[in-house]
PDB file of N, CA and C in Angstrom:
ATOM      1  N   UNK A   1     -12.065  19.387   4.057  1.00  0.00           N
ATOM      2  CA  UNK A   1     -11.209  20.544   3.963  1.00  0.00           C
ATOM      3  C   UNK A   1     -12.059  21.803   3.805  1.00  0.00           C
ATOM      4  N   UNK A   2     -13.478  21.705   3.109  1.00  0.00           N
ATOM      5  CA  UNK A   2     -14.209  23.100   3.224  1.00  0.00           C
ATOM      6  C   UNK A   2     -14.424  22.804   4.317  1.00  0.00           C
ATOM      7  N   UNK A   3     -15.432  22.042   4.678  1.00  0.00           N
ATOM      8  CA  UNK A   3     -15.482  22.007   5.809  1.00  0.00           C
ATOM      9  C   UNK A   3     -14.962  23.224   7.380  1.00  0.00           C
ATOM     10  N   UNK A   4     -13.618  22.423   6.816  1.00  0.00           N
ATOM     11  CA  UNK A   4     -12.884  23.269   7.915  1.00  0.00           C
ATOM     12  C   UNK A   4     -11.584  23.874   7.938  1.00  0.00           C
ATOM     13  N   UNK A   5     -11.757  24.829   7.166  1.00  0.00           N
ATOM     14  CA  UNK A   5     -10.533  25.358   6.461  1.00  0.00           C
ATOM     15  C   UNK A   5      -9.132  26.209   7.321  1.00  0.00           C
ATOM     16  N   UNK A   6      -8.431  26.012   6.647  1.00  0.00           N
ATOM     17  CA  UNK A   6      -7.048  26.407   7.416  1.00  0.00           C
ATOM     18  C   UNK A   6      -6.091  26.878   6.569  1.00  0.00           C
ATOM     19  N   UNK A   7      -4.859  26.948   7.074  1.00  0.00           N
ATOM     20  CA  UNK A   7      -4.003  27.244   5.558  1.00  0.00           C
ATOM     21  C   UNK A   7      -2.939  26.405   5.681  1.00  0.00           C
ATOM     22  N   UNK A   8      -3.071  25.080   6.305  1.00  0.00           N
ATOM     23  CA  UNK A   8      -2.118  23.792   6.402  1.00  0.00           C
ATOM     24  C   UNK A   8      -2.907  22.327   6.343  1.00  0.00           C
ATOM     25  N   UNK A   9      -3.134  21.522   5.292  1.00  0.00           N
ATOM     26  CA  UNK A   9      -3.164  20.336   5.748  1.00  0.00           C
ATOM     27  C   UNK A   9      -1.993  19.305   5.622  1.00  0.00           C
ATOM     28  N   UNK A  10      -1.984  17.963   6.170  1.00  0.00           N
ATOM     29  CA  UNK A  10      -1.335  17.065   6.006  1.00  0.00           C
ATOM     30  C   UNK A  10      -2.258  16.122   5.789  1.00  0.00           C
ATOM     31  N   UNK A  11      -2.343  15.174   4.352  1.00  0.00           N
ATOM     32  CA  UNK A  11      -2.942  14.308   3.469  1.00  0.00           C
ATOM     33  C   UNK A  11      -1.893  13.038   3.684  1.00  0.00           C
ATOM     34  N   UNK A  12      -2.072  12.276   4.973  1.00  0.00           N
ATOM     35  CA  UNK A  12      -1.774  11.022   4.999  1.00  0.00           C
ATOM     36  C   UNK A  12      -1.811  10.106   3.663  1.00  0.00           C
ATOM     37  N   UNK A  13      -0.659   9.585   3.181  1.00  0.00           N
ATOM     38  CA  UNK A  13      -0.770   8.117   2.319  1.00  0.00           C
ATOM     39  C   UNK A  13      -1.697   9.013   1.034  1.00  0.00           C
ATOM     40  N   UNK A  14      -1.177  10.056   0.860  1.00  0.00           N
ATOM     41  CA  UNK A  14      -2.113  10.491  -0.341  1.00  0.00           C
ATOM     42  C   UNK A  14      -0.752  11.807  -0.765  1.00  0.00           C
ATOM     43  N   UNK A  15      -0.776  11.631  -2.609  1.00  0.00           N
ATOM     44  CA  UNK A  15      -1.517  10.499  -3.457  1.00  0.00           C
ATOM     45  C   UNK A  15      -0.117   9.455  -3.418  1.00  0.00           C
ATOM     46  N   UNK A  16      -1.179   8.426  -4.213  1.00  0.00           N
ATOM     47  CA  UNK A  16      -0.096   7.313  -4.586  1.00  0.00           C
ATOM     48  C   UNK A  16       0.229   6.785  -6.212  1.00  0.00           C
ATOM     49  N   UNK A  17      -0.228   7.929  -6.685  1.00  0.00           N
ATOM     50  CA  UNK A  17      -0.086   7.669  -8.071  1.00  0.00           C
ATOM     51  C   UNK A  17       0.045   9.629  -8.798  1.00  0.00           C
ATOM     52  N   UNK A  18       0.520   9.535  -9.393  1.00  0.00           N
ATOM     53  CA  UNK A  18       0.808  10.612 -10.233  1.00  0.00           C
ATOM     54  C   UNK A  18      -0.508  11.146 -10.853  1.00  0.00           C
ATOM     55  N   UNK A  19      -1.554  10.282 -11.352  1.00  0.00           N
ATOM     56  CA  UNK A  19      -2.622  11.175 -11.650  1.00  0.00           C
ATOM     57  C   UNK A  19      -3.449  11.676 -10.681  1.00  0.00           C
ATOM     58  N   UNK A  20      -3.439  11.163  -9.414  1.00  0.00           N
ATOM     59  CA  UNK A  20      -3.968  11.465  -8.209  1.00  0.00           C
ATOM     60  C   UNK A  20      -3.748  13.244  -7.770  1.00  0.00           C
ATOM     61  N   UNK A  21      -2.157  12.722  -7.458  1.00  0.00           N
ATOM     62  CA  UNK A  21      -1.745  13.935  -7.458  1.00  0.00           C
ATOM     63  C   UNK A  21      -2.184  15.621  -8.866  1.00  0.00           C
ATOM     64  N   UNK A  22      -2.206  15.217  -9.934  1.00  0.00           N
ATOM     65  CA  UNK A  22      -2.279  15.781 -10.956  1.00  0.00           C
ATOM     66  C   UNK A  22      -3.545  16.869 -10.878  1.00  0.00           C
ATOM     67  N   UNK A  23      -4.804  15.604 -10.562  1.00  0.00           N
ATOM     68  CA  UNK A  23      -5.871  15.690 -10.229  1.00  0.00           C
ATOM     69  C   UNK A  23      -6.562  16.256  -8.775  1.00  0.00           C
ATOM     70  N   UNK A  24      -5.945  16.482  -8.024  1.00  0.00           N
ATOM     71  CA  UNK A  24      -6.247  17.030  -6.908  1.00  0.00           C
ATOM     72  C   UNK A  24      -5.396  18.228  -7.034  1.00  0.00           C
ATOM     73  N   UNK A  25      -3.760  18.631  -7.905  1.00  0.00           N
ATOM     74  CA  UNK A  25      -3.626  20.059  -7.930  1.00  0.00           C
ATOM     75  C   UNK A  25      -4.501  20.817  -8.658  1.00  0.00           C
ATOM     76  N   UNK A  26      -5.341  19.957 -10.002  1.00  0.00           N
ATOM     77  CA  UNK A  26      -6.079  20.683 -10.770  1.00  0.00           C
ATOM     78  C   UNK A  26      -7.539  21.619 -10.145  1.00  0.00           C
ATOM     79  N   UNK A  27      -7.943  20.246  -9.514  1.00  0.00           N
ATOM     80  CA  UNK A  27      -9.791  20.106  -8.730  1.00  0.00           C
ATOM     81  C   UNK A  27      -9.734  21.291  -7.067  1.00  0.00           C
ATOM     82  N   UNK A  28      -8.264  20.366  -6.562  1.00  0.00           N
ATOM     83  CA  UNK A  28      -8.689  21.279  -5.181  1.00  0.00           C
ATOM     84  C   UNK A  28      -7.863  22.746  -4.675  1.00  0.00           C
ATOM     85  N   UNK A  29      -6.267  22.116  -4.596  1.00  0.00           N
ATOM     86  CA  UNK A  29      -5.317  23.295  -4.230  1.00  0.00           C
ATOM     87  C   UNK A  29      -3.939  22.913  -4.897  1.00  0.00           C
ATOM     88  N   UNK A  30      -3.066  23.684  -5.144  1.00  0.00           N
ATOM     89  CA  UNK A  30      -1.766  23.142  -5.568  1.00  0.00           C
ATOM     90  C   UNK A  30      -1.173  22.944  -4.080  1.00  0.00           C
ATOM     91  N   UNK A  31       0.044  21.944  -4.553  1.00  0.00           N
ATOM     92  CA  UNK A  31       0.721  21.436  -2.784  1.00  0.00           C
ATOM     93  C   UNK A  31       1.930  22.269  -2.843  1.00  0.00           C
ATOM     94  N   UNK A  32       1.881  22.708  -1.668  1.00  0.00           N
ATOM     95  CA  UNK A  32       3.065  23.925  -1.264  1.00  0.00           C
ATOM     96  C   UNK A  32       4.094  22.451  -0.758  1.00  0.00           C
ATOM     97  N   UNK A  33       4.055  21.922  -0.217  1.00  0.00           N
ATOM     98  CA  UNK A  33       5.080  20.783   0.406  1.00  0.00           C
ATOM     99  C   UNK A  33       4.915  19.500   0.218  1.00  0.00           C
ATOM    100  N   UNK A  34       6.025  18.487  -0.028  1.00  0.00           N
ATOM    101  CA  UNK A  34       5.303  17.703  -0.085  1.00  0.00           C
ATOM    102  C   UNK A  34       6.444  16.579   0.909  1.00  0.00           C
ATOM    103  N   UNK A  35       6.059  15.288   1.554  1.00  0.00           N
ATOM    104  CA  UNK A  35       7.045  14.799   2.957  1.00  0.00           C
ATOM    105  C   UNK A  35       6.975  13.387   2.303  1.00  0.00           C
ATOM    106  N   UNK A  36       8.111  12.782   1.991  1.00  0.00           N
ATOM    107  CA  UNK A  36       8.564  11.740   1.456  1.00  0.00           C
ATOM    108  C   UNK A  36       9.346  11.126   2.171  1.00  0.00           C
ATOM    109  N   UNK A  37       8.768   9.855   2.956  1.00  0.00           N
ATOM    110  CA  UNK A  37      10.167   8.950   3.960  1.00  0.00           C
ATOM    111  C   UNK A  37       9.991   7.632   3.084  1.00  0.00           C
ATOM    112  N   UNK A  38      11.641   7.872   2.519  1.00  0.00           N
ATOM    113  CA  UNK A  38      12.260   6.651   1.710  1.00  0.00           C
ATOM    114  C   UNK A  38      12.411   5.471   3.106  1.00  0.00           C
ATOM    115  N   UNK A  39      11.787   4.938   2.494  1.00  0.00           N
ATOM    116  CA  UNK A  39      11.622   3.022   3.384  1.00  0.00           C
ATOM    117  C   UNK A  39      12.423   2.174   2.438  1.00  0.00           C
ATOM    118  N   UNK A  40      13.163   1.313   2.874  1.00  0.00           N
ATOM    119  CA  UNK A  40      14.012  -0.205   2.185  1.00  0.00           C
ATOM    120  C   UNK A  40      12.510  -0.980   2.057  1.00  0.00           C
ATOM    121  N   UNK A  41      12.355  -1.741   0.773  1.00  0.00           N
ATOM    122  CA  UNK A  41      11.360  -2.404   0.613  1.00  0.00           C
ATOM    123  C   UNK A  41      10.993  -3.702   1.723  1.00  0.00           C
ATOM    124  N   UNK A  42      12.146  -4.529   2.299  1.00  0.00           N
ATOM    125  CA  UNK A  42      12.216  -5.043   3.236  1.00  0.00           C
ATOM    126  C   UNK A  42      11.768  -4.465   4.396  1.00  0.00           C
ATOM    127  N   UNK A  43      11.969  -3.111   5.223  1.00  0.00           N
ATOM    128  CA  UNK A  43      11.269  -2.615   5.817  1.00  0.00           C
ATOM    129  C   UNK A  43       9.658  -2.502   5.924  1.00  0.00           C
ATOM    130  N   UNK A  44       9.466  -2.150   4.979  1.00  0.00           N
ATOM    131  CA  UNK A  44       7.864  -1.686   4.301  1.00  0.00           C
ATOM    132  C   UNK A  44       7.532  -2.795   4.667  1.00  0.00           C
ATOM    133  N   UNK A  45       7.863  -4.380   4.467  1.00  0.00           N
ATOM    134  CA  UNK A  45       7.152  -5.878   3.952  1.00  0.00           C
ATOM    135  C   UNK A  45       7.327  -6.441   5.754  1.00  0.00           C
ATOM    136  N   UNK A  46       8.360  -5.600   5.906  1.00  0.00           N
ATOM    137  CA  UNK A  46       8.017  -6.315   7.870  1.00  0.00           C
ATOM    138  C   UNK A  46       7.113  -5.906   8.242  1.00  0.00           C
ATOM    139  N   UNK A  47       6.893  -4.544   8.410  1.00  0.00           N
ATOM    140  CA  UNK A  47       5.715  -3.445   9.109  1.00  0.00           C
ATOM    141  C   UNK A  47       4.901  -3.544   8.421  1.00  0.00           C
ATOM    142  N   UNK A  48       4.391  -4.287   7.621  1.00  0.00           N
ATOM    143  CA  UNK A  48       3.252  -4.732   7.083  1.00  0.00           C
ATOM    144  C   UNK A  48       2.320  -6.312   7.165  1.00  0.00           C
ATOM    145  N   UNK A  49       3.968  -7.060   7.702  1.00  0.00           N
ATOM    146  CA  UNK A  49       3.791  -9.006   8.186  1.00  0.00           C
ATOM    147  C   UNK A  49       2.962  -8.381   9.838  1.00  0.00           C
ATOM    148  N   UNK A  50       3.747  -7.165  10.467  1.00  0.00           N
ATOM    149  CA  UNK A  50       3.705  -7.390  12.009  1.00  0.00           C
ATOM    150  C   UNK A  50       2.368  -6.801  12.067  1.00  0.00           C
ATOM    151  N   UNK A  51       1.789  -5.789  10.886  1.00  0.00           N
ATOM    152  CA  UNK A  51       0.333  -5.194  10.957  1.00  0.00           C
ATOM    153  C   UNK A  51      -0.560  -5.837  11.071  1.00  0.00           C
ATOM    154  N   UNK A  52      -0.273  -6.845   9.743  1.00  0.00           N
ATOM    155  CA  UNK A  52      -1.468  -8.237   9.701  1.00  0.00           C
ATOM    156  C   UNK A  52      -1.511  -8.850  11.280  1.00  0.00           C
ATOM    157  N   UNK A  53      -0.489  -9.214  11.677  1.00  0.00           N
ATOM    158  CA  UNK A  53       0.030 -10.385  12.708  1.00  0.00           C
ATOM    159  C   UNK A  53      -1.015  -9.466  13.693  1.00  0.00           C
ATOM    160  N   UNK A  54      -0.619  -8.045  14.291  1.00  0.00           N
ATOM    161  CA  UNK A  54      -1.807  -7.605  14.934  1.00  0.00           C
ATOM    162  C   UNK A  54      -2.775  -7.576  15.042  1.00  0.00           C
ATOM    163  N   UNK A  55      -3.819  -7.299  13.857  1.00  0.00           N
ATOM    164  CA  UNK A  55      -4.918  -7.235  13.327  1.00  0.00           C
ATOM    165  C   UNK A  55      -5.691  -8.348  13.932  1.00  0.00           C
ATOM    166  N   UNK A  56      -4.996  -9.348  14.094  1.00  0.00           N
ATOM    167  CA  UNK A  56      -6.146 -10.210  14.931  1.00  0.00           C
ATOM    168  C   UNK A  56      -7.201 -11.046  13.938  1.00  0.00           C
ATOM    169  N   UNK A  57      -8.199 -10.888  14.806  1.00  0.00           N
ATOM    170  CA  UNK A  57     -10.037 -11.554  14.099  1.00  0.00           C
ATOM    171  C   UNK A  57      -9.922 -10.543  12.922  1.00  0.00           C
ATOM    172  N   UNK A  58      -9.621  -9.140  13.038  1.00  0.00           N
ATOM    173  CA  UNK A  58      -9.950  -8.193  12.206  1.00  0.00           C
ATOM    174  C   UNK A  58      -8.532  -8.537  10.623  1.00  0.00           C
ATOM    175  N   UNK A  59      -7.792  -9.677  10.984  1.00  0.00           N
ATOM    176  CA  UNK A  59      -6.734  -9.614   9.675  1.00  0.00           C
ATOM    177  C   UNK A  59      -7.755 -10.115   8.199  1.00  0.00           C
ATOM    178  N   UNK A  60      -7.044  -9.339   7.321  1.00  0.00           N
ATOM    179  CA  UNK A  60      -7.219  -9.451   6.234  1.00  0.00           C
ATOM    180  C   UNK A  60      -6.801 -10.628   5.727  1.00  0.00           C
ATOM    181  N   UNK A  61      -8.006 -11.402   4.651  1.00  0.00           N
ATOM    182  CA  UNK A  61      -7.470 -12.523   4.649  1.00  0.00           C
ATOM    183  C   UNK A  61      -6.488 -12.740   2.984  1.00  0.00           C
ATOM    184  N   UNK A  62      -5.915 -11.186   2.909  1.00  0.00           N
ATOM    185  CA  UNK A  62      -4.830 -11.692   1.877  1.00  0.00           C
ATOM    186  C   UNK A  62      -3.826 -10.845   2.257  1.00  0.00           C
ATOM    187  N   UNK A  63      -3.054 -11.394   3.437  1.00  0.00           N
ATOM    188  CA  UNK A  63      -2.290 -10.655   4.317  1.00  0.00           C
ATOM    189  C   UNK A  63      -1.529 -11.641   4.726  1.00  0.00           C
ATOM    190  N   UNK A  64      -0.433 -12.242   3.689  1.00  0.00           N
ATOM    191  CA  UNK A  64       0.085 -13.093   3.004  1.00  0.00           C
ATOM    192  C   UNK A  64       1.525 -11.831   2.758  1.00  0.00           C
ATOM    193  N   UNK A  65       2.309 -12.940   2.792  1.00  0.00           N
ATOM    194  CA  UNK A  65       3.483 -12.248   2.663  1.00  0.00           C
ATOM    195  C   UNK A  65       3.842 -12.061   1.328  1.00  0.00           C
ATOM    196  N   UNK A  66       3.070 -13.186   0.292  1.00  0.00           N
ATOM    197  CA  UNK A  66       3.563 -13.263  -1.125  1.00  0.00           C
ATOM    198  C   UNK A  66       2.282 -11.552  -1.486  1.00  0.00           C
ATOM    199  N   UNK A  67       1.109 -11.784  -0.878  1.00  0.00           N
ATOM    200  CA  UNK A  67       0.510 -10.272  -1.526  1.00  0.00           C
ATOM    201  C   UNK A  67       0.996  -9.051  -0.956  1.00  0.00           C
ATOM    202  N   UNK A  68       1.505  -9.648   0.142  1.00  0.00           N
ATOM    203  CA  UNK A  68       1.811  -7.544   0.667  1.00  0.00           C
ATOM    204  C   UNK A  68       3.071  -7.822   0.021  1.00  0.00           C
ATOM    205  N   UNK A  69       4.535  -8.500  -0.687  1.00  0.00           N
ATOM    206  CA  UNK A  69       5.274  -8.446  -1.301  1.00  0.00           C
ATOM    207  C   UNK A  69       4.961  -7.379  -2.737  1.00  0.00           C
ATOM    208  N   UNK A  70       3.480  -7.971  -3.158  1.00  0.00           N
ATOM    209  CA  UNK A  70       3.093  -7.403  -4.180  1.00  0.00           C
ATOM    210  C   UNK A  70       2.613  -6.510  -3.922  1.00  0.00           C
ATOM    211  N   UNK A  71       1.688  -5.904  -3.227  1.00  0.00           N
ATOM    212  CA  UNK A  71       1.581  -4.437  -2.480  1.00  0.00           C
ATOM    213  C   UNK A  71       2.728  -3.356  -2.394  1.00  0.00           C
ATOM    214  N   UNK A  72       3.315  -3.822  -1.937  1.00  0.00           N
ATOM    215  CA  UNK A  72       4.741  -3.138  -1.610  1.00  0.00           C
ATOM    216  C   UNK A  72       5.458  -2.723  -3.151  1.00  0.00           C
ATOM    217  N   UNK A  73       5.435  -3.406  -3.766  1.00  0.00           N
ATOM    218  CA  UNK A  73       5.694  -3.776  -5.247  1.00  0.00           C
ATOM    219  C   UNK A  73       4.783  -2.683  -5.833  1.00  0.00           C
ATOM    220  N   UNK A  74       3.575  -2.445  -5.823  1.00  0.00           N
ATOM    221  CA  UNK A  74       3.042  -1.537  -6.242  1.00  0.00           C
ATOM    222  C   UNK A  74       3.090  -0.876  -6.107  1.00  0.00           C
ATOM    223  N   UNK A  75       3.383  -0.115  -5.008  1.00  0.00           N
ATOM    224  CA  UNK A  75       3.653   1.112  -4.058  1.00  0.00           C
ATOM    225  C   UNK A  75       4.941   1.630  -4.500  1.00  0.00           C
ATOM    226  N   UNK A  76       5.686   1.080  -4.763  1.00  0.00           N
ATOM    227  CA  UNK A  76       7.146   1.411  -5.373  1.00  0.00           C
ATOM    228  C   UNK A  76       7.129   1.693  -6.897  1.00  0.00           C
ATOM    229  N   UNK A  77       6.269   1.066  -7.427  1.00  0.00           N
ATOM    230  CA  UNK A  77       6.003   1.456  -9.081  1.00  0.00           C
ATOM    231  C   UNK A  77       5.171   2.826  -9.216  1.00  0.00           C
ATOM    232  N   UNK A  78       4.150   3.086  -8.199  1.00  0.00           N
ATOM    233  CA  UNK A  78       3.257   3.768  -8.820  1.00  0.00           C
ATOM    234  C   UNK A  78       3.164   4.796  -7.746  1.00  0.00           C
ATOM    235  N   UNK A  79       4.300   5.076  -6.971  1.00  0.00           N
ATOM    236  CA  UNK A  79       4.219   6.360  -5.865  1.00  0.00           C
ATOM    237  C   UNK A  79       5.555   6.861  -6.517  1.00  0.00           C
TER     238      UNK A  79
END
């Protein structure tokens, strides 16, 4: 972002926790906007079976429906 400054970014998948956020209004910029798409947890846990299923040679090998259940699970507690 110094780098290459502007007066808009968009911070993909960031933050995912409240001190994240806290901590980056303190350290870098406060957030003028912020874009929240509510997903059904069932949603989230498909598009995450069909990610692995893609992934190929490159899948993760805890890409398991019982851990991205729990992934998902986390993501909902702590976003």
């Amino acid at each position: 972002m110094l780098a290459s400054p502007s007066k808009n970014y968009l911070i993909d998948g960031f933050p995912r926790a409240l001190e994240q956020a806290k901590y980056f209004e303190q350290n870098v910029f406060e957030a003028q906007q912020v874009l929240f798409y509510e997903v059904p947890k069932e949603v989230m846990l498909e598009r995450c079976l069909k990610r692995a299923e893609a992934s190929g040679d490159a899948k993760r090998s805890d890409d398991s429906a019982e851990t991205l259940q729990k992934r998902v699970q986390t993501y909902v507690d702590q976003t």
